[in-house]
Protein backbone atom coordinates (compact mmCIF):
# COMPACT_ATOMS: atom_id res chain seq x y z
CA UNK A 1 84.05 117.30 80.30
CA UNK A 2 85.81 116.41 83.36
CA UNK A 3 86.12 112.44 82.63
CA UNK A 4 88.05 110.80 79.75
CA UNK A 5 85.45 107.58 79.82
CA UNK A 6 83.54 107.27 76.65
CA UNK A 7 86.65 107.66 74.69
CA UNK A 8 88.75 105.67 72.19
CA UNK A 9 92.70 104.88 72.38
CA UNK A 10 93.10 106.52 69.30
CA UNK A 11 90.48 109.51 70.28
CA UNK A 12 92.85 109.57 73.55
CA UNK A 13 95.91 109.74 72.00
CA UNK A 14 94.86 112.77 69.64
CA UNK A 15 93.65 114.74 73.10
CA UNK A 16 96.86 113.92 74.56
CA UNK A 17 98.64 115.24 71.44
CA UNK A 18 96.96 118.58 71.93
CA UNK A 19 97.62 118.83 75.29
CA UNK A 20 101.26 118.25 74.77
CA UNK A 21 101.32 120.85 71.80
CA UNK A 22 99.10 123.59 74.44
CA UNK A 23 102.17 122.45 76.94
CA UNK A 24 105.24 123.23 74.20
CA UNK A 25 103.47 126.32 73.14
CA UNK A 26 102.60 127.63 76.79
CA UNK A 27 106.74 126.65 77.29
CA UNK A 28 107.85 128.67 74.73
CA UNK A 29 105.23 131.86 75.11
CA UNK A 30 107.04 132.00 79.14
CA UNK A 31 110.78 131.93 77.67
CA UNK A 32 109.41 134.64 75.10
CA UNK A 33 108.11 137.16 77.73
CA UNK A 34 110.84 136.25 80.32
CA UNK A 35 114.03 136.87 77.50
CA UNK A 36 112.17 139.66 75.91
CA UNK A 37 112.15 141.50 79.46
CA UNK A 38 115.51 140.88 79.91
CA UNK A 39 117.19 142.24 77.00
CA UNK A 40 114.84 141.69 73.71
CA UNK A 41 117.45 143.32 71.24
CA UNK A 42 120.30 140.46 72.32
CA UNK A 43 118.74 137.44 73.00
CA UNK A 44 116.44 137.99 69.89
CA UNK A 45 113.67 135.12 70.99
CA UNK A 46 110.90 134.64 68.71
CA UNK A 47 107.41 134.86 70.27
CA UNK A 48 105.64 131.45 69.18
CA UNK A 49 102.90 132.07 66.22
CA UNK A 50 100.19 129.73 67.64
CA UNK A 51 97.66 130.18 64.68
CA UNK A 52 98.06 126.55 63.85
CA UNK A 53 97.19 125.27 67.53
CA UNK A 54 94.02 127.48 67.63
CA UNK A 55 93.18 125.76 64.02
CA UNK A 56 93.96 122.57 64.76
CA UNK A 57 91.98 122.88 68.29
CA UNK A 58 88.37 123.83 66.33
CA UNK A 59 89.57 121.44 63.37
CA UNK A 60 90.52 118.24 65.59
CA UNK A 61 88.34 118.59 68.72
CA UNK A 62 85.63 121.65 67.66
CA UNK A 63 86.98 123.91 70.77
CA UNK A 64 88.38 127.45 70.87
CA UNK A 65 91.34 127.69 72.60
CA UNK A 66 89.39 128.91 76.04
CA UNK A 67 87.49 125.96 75.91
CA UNK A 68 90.38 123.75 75.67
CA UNK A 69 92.32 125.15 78.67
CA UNK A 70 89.20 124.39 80.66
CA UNK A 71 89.29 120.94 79.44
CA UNK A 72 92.84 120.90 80.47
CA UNK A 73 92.33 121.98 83.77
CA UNK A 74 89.35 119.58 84.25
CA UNK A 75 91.77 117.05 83.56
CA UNK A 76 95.31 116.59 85.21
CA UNK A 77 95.62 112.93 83.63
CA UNK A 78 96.32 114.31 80.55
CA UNK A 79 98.68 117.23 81.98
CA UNK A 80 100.64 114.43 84.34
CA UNK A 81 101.56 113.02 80.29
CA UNK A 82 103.60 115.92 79.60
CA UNK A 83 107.04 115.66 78.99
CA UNK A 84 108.38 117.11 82.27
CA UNK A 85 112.04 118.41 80.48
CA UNK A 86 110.38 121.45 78.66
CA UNK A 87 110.92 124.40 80.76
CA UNK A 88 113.62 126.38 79.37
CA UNK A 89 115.00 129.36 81.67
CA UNK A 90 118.66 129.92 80.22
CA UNK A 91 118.14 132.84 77.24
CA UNK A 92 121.57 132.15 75.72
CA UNK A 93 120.76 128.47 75.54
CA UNK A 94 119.51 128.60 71.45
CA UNK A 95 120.07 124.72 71.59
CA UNK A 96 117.11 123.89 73.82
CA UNK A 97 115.74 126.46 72.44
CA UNK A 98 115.36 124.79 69.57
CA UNK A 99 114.55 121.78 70.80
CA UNK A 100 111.49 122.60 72.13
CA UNK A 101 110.56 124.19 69.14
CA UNK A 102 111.01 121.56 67.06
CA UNK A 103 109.36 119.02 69.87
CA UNK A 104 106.25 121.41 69.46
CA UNK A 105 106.22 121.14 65.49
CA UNK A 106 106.61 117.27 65.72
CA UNK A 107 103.15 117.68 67.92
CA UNK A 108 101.43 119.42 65.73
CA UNK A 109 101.77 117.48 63.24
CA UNK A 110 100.90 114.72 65.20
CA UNK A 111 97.66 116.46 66.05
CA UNK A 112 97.22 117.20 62.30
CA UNK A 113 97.15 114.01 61.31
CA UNK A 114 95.13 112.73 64.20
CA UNK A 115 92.01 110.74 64.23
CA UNK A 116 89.50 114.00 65.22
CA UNK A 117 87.30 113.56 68.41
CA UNK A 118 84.11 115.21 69.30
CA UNK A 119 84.92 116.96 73.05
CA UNK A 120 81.95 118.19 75.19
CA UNK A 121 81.65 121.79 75.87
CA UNK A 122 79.90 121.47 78.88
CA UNK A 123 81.34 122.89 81.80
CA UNK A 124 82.49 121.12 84.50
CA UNK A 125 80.03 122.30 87.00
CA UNK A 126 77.05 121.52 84.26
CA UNK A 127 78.63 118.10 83.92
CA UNK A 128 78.55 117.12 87.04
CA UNK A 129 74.50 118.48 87.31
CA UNK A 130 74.13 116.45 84.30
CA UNK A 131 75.30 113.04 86.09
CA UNK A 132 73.56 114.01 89.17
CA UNK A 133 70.38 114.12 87.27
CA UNK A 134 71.23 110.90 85.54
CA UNK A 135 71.77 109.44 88.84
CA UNK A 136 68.48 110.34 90.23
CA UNK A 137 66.01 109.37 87.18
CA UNK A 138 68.19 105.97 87.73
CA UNK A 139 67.50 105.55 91.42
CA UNK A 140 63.59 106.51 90.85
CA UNK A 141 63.56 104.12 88.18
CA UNK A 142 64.82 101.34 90.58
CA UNK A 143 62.67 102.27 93.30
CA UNK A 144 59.85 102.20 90.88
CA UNK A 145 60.41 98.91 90.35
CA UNK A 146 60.78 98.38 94.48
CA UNK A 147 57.97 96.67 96.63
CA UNK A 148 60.52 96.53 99.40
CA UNK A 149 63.15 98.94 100.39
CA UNK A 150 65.42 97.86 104.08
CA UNK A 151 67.78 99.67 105.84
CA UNK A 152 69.64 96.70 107.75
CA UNK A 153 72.61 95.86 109.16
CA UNK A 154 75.30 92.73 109.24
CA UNK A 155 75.06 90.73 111.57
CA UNK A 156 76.49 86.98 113.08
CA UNK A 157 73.67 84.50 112.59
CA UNK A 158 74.93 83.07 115.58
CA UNK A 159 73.33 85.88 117.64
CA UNK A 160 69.82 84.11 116.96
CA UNK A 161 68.78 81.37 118.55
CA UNK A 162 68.00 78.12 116.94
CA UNK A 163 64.06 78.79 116.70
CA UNK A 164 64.91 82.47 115.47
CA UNK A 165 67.32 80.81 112.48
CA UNK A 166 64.73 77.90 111.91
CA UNK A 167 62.29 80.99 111.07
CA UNK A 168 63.78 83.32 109.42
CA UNK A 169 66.45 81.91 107.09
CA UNK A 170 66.27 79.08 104.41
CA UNK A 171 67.54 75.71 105.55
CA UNK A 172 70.16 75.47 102.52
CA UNK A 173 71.39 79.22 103.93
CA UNK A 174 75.06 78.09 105.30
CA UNK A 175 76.28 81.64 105.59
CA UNK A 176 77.49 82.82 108.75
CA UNK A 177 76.66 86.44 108.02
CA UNK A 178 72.91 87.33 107.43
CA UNK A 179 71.06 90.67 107.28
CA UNK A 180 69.22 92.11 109.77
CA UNK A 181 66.18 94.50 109.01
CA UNK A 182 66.13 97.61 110.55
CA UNK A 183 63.77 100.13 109.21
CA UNK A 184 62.68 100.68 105.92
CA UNK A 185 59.69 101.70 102.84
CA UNK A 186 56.88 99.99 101.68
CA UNK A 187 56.19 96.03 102.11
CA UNK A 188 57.63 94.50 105.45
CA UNK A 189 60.29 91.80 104.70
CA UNK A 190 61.54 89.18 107.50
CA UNK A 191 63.20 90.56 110.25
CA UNK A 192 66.65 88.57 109.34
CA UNK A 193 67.33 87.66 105.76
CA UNK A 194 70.30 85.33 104.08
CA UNK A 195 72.70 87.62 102.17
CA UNK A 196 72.99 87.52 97.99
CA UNK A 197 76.93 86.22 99.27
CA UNK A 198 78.55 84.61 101.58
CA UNK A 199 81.22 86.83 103.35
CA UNK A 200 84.68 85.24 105.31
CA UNK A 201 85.62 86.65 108.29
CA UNK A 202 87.76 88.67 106.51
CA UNK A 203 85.64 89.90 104.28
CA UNK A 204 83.12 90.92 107.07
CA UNK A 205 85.91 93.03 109.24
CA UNK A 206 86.56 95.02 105.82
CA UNK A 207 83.30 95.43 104.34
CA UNK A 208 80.37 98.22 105.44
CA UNK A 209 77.96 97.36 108.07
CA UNK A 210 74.97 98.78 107.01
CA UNK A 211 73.55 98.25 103.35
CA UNK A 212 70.23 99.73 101.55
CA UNK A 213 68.35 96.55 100.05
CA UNK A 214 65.73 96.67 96.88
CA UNK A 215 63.20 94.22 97.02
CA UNK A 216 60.97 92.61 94.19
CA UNK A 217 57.71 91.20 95.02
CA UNK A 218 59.15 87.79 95.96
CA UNK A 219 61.59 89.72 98.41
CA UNK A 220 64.29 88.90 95.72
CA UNK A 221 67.28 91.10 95.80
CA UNK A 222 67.02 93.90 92.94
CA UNK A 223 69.67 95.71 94.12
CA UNK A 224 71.91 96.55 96.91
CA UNK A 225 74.16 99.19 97.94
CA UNK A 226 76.49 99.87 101.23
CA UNK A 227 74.83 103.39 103.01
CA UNK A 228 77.25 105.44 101.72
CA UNK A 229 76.41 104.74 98.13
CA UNK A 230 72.70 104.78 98.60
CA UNK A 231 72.26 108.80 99.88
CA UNK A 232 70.58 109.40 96.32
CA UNK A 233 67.95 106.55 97.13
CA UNK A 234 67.75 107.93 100.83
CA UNK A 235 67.08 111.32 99.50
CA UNK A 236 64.18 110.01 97.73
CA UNK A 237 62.67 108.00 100.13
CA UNK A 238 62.40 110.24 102.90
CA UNK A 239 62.26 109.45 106.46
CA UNK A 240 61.23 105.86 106.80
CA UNK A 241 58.07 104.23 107.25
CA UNK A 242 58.55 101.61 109.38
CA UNK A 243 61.40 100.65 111.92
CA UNK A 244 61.53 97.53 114.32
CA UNK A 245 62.30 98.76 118.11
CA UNK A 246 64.88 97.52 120.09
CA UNK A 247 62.89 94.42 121.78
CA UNK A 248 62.55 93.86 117.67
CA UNK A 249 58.55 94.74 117.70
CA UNK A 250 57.05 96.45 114.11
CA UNK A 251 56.67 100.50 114.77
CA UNK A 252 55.56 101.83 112.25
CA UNK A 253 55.07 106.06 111.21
C-alpha cells in the first residue's frame, strides 16, 4: 500500500486524480469551517457535498474514504503532485472561491472517467510484514540452493605473494582486486578468490568492503551481496561455521 510499483501510467494518473480531488475537497471543507466561524450569515460559504468523492473512491479504486487517506498518507509522491495554489484564507474572496470549486469539479470528472485501478487495502505495517516474509522465503530459497556461503573481504592481490597468487587465483584472472575468505557456512572455498568484476581504483575506494558470497557446487558465484544487504541471509545462517585465524589457518566451530 505504501509503494506505487506494480502500477500503470494510466492506473497512476487516475490515483493521482483522486488525490488531487481529496486535496480540493479537504481545501474547501477548511475555508467552510474557518468562514462559517467567522460570520456564517455574511460570508454565506457553502460546505462542499463530497458524496461524489466517497462514490467515485469505492467505484474507481474499491476504498472507503478512510482507507484512502491512509493510502494518502502512505504516499507523499502523490501529495507532492498537488497543485500548491489551493489554499484559500480570504472569505470575501468569492473569485477563488470559485475557482477552486470549479478546479475540484474538473477532477472529478477526471476521476469519473478514469481507467479504475484495483488499490491494496493492506495496511502499511502488514505490507511491509508481507515483503519481509517475501524476502525471507527468497533468501532460504537461495541458500537452499548454496553449497558455499563466505563472508570475505576486498582485498589488493598484490598483498599475496607470487606463490600465494599462483595458487589461489586463475592464471587468465588480471584483476587487481580479489576476494578474500573470511569465515563462512557449509563447503570450504579457497582462501582468495577472483571477483565476478573487475573494479578500478575508483570503483574500489567507493564500493563496500565486505560482501556475502553464494556458492554452487563448482564454487560458481550464485549470488552476491555487500553486508549490509545480506542481514536477511545472516539472520538465517546463524553464527558461522568456520573462520580462518589471523596466521590464515582453518578454525572451525
Amino acid at each position: 500500500m505504501s509503494s506505487t510499483a506494480g502500477y500503470s501510467q494510466t492506473e497512476l494518473r487516475t490515483l493521482q486524480y483522486a488525490v488531487n480531488s481529496y486535496a480540493y475537497s479537504t481545501s474547501l471543507e477548511q475555508f467552510y469551517r474557518q468562514c462559517n466561524e467567522q460570520d456564517p450569515e455574511q460570508y454565506m460559504v457553502k460546505q462542499p457535498d463530497n458524496t461524489r468523492l466517497h462514490s467515485l473512491l469505492q467505484l474507481q479504486l474499491q476504498l472507503d474514504v478512510e482507507q484512502f487517506i491512509s493510502y494518502v498518507n502512505a504516499n507523499p509522491k502523490f501529495q507532492q503532485r498537488v497543485p500548491d495554489d489551493i489554499t484559500l484564507t480570504d472569505c470575501t474572496n468569492h473569485a477563488g472561491y470559485q475557482r477552486i470549486l470549479d478546479r475540484y469539479e474538473l477532477e472529478l470528472f477526471a476521476l469519473e472517467i478514469a481507467t479504475p485501478v484495483k488499490v491494496s487495502k493492506q495496511s502499511p505495517e502488514s505490507q511491509r510484514k508481507q515483503n519481509q516474509q517475501l524476502k525471507v522465503k527468497q533468501a532460504a530459497e537461495l541458500l537452499e540452493r548454496s553449497k558455499a556461503v563466505a563472508m570475505v573481504s576486498i582485498v589488493d592481490r598484490n598483498s599475496l605473494s607470487t606463490l600465494e597468487q599462483a595458487n589461489f587465483l586463475h592464471p587468465e584472472y588480471k584483476g587487481r582486486y580479489i576476494y578474500k575468505v573470511d569465515q563462512g557456512w557449509r563447503n570450504i572455498p579457497s582462501r582468495y578468490m577472483g571477483m565476478q568484476s573487475y573494479l578500478t581504483d575508483q570503483q574500489f575506494a567507493a564500493s563496500p568492503k565486505n560482501w556475502l558470497l553464494l556458492l554452487d557446487q563448482h564454487n560458481q558465484f550464485i549470488q552476491v551481496f555487500s553486508e549490509a544487504n545480506a542481514k536477511t541471509y545472516l539472520n538465517l545462517l546463524g553464527k558461522p561455521e568456520w573462520h580462518f585465524d589471523i596466521q590464515g589457518n582453518l578454525q572451525r566451530r
